[in-house]
C-alpha atoms as a PDB file:
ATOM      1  CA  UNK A   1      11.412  15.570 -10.068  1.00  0.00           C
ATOM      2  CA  UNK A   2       7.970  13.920  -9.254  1.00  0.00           C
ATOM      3  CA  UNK A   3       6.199  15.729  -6.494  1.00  0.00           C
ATOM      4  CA  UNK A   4       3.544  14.402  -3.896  1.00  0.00           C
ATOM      5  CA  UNK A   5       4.069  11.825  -0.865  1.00  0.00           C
ATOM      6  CA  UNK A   6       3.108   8.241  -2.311  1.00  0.00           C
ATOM      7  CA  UNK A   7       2.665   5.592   0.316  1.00  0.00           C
ATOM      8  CA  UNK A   8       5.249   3.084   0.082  1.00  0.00           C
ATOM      9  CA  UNK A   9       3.553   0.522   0.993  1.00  0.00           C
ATOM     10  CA  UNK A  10       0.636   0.907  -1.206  1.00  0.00           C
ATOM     11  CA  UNK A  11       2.791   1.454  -4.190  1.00  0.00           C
ATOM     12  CA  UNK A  12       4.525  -1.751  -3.257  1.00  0.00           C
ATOM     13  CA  UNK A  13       1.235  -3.101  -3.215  1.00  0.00           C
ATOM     14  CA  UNK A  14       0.451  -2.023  -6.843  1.00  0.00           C
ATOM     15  CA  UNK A  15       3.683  -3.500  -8.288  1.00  0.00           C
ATOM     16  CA  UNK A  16       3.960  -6.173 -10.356  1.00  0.00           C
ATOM     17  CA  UNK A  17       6.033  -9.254  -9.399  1.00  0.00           C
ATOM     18  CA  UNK A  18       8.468 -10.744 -11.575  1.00  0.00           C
ATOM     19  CA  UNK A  19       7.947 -14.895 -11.865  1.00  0.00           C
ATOM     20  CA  UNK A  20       8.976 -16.238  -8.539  1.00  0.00           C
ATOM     21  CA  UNK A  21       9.314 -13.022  -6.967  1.00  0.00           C
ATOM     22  CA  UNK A  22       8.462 -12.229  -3.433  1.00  0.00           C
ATOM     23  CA  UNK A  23       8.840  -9.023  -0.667  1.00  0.00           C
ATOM     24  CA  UNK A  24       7.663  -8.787   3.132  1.00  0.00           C
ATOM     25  CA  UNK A  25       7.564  -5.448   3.839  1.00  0.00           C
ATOM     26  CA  UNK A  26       7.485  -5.897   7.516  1.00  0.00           C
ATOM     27  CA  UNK A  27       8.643  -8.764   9.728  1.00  0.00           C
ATOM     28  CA  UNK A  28       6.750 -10.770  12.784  1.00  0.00           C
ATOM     29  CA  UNK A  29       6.076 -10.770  15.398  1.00  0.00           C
ATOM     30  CA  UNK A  30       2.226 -10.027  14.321  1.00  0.00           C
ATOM     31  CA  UNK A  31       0.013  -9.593  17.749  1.00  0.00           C
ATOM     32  CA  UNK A  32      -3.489 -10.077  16.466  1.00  0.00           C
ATOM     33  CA  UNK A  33      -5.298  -8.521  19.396  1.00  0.00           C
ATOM     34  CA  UNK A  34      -3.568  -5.792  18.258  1.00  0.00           C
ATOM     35  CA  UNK A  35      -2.932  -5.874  14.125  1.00  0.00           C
ATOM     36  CA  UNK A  36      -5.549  -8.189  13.802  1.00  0.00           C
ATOM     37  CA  UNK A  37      -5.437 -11.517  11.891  1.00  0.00           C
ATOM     38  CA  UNK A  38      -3.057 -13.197   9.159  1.00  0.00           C
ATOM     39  CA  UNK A  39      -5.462 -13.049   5.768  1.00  0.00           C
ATOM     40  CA  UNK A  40      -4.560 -13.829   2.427  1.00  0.00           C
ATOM     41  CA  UNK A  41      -5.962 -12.587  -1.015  1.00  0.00           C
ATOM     42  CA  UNK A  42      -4.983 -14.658  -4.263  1.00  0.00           C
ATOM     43  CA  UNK A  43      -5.967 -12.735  -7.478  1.00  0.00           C
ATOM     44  CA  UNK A  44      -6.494 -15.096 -10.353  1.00  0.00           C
ATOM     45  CA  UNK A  45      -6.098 -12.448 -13.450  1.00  0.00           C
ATOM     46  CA  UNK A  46      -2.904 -11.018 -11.315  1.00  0.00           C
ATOM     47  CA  UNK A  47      -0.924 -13.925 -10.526  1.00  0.00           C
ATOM     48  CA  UNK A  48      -0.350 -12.615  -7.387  1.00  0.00           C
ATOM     49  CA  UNK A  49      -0.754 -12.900  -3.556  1.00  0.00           C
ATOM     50  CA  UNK A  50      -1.312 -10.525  -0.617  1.00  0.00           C
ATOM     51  CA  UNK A  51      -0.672 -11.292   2.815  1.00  0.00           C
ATOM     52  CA  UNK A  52      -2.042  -9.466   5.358  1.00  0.00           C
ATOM     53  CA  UNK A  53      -1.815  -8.476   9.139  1.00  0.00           C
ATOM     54  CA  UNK A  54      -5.339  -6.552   9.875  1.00  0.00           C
ATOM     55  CA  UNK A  55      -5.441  -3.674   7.619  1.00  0.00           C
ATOM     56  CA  UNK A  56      -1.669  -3.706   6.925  1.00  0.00           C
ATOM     57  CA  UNK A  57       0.060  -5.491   3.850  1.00  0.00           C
ATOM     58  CA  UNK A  58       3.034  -7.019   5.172  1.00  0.00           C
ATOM     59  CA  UNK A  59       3.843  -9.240   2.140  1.00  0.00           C
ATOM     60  CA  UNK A  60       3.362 -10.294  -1.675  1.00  0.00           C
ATOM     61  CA  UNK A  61       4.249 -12.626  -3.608  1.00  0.00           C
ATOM     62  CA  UNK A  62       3.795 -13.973  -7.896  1.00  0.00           C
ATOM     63  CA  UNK A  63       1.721 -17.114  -8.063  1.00  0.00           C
ATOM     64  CA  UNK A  64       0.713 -19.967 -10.243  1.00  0.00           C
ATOM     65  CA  UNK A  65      -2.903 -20.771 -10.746  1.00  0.00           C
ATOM     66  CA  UNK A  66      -4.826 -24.087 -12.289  1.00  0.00           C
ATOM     67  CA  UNK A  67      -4.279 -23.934 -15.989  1.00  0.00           C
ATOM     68  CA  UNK A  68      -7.236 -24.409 -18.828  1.00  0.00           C
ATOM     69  CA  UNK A  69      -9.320 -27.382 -17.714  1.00  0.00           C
ATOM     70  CA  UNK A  70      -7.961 -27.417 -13.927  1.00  0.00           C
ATOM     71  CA  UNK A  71      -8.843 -23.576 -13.144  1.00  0.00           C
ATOM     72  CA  UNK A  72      -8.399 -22.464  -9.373  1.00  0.00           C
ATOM     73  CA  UNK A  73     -11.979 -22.357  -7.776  1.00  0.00           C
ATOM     74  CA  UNK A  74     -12.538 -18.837  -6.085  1.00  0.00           C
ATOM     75  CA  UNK A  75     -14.222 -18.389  -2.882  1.00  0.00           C
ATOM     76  CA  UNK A  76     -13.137 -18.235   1.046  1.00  0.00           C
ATOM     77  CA  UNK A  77     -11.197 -20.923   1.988  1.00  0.00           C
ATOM     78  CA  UNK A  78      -9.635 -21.591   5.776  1.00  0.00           C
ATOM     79  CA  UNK A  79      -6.399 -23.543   6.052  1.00  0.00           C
ATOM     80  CA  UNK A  80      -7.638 -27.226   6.466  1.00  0.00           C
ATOM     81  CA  UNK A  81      -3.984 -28.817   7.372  1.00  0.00           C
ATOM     82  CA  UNK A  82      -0.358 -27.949   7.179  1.00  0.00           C
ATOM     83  CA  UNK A  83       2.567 -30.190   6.264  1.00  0.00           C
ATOM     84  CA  UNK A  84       6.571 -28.985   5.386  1.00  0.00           C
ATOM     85  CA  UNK A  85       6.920 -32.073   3.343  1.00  0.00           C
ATOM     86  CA  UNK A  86       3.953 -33.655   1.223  1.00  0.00           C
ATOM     87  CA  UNK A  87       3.706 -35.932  -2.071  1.00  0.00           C
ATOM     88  CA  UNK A  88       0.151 -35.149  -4.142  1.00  0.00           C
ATOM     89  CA  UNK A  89      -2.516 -38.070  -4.062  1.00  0.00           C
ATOM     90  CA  UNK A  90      -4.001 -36.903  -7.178  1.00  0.00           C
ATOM     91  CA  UNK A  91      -1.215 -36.610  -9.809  1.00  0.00           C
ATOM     92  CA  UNK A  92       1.792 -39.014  -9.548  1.00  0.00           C
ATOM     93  CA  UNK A  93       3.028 -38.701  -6.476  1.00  0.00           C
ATOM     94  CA  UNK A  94       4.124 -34.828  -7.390  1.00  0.00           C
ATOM     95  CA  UNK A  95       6.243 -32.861  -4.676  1.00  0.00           C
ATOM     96  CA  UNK A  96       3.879 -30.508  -3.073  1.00  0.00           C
ATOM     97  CA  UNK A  97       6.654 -28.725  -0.374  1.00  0.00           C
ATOM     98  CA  UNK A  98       5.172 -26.644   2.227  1.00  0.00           C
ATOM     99  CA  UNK A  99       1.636 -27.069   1.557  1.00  0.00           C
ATOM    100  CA  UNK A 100      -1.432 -25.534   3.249  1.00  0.00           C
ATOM    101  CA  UNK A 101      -4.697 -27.026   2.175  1.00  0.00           C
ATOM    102  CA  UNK A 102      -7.792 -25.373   1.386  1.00  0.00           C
ATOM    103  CA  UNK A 103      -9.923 -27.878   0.257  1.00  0.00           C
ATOM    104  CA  UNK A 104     -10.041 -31.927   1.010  1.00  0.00           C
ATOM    105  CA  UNK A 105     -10.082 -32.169  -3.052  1.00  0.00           C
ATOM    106  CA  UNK A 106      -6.624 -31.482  -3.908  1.00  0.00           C
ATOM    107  CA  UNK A 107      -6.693 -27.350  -3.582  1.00  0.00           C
ATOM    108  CA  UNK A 108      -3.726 -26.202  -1.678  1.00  0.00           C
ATOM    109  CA  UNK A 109      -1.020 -23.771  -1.334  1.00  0.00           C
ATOM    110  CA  UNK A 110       2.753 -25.046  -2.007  1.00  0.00           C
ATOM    111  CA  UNK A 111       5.829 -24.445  -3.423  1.00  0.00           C
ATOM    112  CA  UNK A 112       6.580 -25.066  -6.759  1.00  0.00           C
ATOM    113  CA  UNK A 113       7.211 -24.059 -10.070  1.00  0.00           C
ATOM    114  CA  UNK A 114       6.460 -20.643 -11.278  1.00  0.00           C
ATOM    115  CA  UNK A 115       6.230 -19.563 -14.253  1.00  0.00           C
ATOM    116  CA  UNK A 116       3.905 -16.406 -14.311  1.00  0.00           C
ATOM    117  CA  UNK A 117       0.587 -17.633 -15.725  1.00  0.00           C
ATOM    118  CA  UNK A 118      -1.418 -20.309 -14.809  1.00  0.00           C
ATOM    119  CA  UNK A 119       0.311 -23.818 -14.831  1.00  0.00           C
ATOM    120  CA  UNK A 120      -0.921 -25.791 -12.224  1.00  0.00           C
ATOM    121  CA  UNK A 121      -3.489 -28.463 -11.416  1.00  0.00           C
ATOM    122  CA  UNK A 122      -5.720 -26.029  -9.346  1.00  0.00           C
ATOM    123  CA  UNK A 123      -2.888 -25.753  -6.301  1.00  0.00           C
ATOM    124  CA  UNK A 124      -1.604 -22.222  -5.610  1.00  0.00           C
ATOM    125  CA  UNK A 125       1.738 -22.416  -6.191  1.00  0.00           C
ATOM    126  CA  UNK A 126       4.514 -20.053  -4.166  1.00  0.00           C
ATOM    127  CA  UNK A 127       7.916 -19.280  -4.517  1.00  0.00           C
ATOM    128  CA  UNK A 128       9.909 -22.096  -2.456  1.00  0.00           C
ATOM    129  CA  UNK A 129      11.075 -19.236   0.310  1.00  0.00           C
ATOM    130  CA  UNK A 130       7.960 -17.401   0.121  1.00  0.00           C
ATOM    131  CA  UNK A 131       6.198 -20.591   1.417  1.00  0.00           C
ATOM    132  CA  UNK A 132       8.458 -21.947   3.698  1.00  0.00           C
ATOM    133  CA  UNK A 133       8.087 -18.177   5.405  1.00  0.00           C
ATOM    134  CA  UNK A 134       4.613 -18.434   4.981  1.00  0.00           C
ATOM    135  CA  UNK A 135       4.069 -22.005   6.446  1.00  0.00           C
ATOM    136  CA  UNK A 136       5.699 -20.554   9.589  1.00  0.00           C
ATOM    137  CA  UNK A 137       3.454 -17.763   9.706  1.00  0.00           C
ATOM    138  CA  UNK A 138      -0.195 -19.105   9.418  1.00  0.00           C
ATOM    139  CA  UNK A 139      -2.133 -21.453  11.305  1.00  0.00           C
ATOM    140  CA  UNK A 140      -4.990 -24.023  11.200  1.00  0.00           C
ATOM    141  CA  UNK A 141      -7.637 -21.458  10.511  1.00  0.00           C
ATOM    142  CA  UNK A 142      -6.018 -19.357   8.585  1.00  0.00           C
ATOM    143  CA  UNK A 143      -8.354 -17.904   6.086  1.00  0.00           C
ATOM    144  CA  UNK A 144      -7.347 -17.532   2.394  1.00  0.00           C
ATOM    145  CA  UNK A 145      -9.693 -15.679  -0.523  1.00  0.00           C
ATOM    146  CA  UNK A 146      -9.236 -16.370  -3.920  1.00  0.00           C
ATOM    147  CA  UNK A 147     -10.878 -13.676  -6.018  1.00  0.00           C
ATOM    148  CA  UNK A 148     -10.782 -13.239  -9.451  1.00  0.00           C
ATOM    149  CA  UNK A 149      -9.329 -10.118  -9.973  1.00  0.00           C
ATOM    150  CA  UNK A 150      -9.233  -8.371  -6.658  1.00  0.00           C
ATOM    151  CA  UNK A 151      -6.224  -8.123  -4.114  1.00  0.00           C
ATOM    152  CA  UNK A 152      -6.881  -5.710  -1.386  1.00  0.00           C
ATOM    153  CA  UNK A 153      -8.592  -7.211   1.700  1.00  0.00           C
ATOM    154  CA  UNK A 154     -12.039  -7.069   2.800  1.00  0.00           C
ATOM    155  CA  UNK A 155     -14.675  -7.609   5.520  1.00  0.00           C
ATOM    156  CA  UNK A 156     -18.527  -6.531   4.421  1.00  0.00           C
ATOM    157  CA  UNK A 157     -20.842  -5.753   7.273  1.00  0.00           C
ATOM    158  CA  UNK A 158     -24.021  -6.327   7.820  1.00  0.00           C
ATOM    159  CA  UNK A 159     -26.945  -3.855   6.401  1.00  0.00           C
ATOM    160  CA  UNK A 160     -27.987  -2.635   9.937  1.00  0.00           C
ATOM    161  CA  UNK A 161     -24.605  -2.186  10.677  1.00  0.00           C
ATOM    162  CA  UNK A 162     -24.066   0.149   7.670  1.00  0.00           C
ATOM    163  CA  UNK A 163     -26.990   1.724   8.223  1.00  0.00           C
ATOM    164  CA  UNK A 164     -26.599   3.071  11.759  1.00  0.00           C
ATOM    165  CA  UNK A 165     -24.971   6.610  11.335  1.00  0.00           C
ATOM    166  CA  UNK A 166     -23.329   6.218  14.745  1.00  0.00           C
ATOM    167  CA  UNK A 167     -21.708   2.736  13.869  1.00  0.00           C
ATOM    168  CA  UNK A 168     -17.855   2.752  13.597  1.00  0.00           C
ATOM    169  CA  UNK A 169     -15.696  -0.336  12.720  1.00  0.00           C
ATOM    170  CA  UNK A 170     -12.245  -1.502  12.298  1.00  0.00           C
ATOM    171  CA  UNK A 171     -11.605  -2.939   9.007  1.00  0.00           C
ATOM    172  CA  UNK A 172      -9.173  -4.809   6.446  1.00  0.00           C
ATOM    173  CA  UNK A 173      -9.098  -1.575   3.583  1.00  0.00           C
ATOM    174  CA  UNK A 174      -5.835  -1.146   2.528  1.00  0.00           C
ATOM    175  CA  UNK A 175      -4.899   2.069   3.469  1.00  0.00           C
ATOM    176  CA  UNK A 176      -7.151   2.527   6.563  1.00  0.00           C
ATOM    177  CA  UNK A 177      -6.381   3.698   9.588  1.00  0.00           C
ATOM    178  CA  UNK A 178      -6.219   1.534  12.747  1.00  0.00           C
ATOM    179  CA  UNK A 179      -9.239   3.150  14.463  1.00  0.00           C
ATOM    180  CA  UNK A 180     -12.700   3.046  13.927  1.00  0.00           C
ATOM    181  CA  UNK A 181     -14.032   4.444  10.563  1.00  0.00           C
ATOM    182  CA  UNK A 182     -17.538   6.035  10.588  1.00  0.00           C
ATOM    183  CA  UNK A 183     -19.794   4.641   7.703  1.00  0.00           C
ATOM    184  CA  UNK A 184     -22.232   6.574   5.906  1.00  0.00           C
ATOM    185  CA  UNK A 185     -25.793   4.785   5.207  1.00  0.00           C
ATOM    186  CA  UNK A 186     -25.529   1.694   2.675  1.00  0.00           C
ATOM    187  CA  UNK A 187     -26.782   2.399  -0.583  1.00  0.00           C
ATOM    188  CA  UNK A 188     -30.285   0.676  -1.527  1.00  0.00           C
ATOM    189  CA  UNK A 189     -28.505  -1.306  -4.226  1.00  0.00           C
ATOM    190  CA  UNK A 190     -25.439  -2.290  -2.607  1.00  0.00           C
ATOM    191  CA  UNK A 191     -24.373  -5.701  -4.217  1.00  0.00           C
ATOM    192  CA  UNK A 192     -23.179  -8.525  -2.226  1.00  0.00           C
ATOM    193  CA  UNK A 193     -19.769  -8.904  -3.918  1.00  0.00           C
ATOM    194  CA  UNK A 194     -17.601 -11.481  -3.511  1.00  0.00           C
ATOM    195  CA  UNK A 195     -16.583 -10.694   0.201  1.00  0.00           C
ATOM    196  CA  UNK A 196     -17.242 -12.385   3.796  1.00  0.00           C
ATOM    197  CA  UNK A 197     -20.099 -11.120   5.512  1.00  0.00           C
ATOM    198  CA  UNK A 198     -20.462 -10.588   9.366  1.00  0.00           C
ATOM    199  CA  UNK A 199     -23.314 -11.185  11.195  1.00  0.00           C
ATOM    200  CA  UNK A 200     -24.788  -9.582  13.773  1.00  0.00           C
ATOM    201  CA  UNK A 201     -26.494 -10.777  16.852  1.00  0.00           C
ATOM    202  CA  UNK A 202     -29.543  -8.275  17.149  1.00  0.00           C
ATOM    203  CA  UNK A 203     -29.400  -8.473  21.205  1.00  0.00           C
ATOM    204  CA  UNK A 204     -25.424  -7.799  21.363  1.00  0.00           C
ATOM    205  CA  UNK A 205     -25.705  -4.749  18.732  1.00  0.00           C
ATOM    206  CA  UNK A 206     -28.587  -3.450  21.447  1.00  0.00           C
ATOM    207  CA  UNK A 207     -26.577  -3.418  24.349  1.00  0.00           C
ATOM    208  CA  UNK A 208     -23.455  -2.023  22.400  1.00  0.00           C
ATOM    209  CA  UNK A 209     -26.406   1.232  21.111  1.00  0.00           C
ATOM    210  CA  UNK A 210     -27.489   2.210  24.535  1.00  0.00           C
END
C-alpha cells in the first residue's frame, strides 16, 4: 500500500487529460475579495488548461492549440469580449460557440473540436461544456496566460519588494497557503521569466514600512 498524504488537488493538477476531458474540482460561488481572482494558464506543450481562483485550482481542462503555420501566440492576454454564439470572420464563417477573445486578430477561446494536439487556427479550443461553464464564470477582464510549457499560476514582484526581508505577500503558487508568505532576498540573477510583474508605487510601499 503506498504511504504518505498526497494533495488531491495537486495530483489532480498533475494529471493528464484525456481529449475533450474536463474536471472542476470545486464549484462557485468564487468571492474574490476573499479567493482572489478567476486566472487562467494555457500550456502549449501540455494541451491543457488551468483555471484558477487565487492560489486555488478549481478546474482543468485538454485543449487544442494553432497547428504548424497558425501556432498560438504566448503572452498575457485579458478577455477582450464575450459572446455564447459567434461565426469566425477569418475562416469561412466557422462556428466559434462560447468564445472569449483575447486578441482583436482572431485569438480566442471557444468550443470546438478536440483532438489532443494542436489543430486549430491559433483559437484555444475547449471542450463544449467546459466552455459553456467557463463563459459563465469569467468576465470582461478576465486575464488568460498562455505559456509554453508552464501551468501553475504566477504573480512576480517587484525587486524591492523581494528584497525587503520584512515583506510578506499573498500569491497565485499552487500549493500556497492563503496568508502572507515571507520572501527571502531575490537572487542577483533572477531572470524575468515569462510572468506579470507588479509595480510598486515607491510612496505607498513607504507608508505601508513605517
Amino acid at each position: 500500500m503506498a504511504g504518505g498524504s498526497a494533495d488531491p488537488v495537486q495530483a489532480a493538477g498533475e494529471a493528464v487529460m484525456a481529449p475533450g476531458g474536463y474536471r472542476w474540482l470545486e464549484t462557485g460561488p468564487w468571492d474574490a475579495s476573499r479567493d482572489g481572482p478567476i486566472y487562467m494558464v494555457i500550456s502549449i506543450e501540455k494541451q491543457m488548461i488551468h483555471v484558477y481562483s487565487g492560489d486555488r485550482l478549481i478546474g482543468m481542462a485538454s485543449v487544442s492549440t494553432g497547428m504548424k503555420g497558425h501556432r498560438t501566440p504566448t503572452g498575457d492576454y485579458p478577455i477582450l469580449q464575450k459572446r455564447q454564439w459567434h461565426r469566425s470572420n477569418l475562416y469561412s464563417n466557422a462556428p466559434m460557440p462560447y468564445m472569449q477573445r483575447l486578441t482583436w486578430d482572431g485569438i480566442a477561446l471557444h468550443a470546438g473540436h478536440n483532438p489532443g494536439y494542436p489543430a486549430s487556427h491559433g483559437c484555444i479550443r475547449l471542450p463544449y461544456a467546459f466552455a459553456r461553464d467557463l463563459l459563465a464564470l469569467t468576465k470582461m477582464g478576465t486575464l488568460v496566460e498562455v505559456t509554453q510549457a508552464r501551468l501553475s499560476a504566477a504573480l512576480k514582484l517587484d525587486a524591492l519588494v523581494l528584497s525587503d526581508p520584512g515583506s510578506t505577500v499573498v500569491t497565485f503558487g499552487q500549493g500556497r497557503g492563503r496568508g502572507g508568505v515571507t520572501l527571502p532576498p531575490v537572487p542577483a540573477d533572477a531572470g524575468q521569466g515569462e510572468v506579470p510583474m507588479l509595480e510598486i508605487d515607491p510612496g505607498i510601499f513607504g507608508m505601508m514600512r513605517r
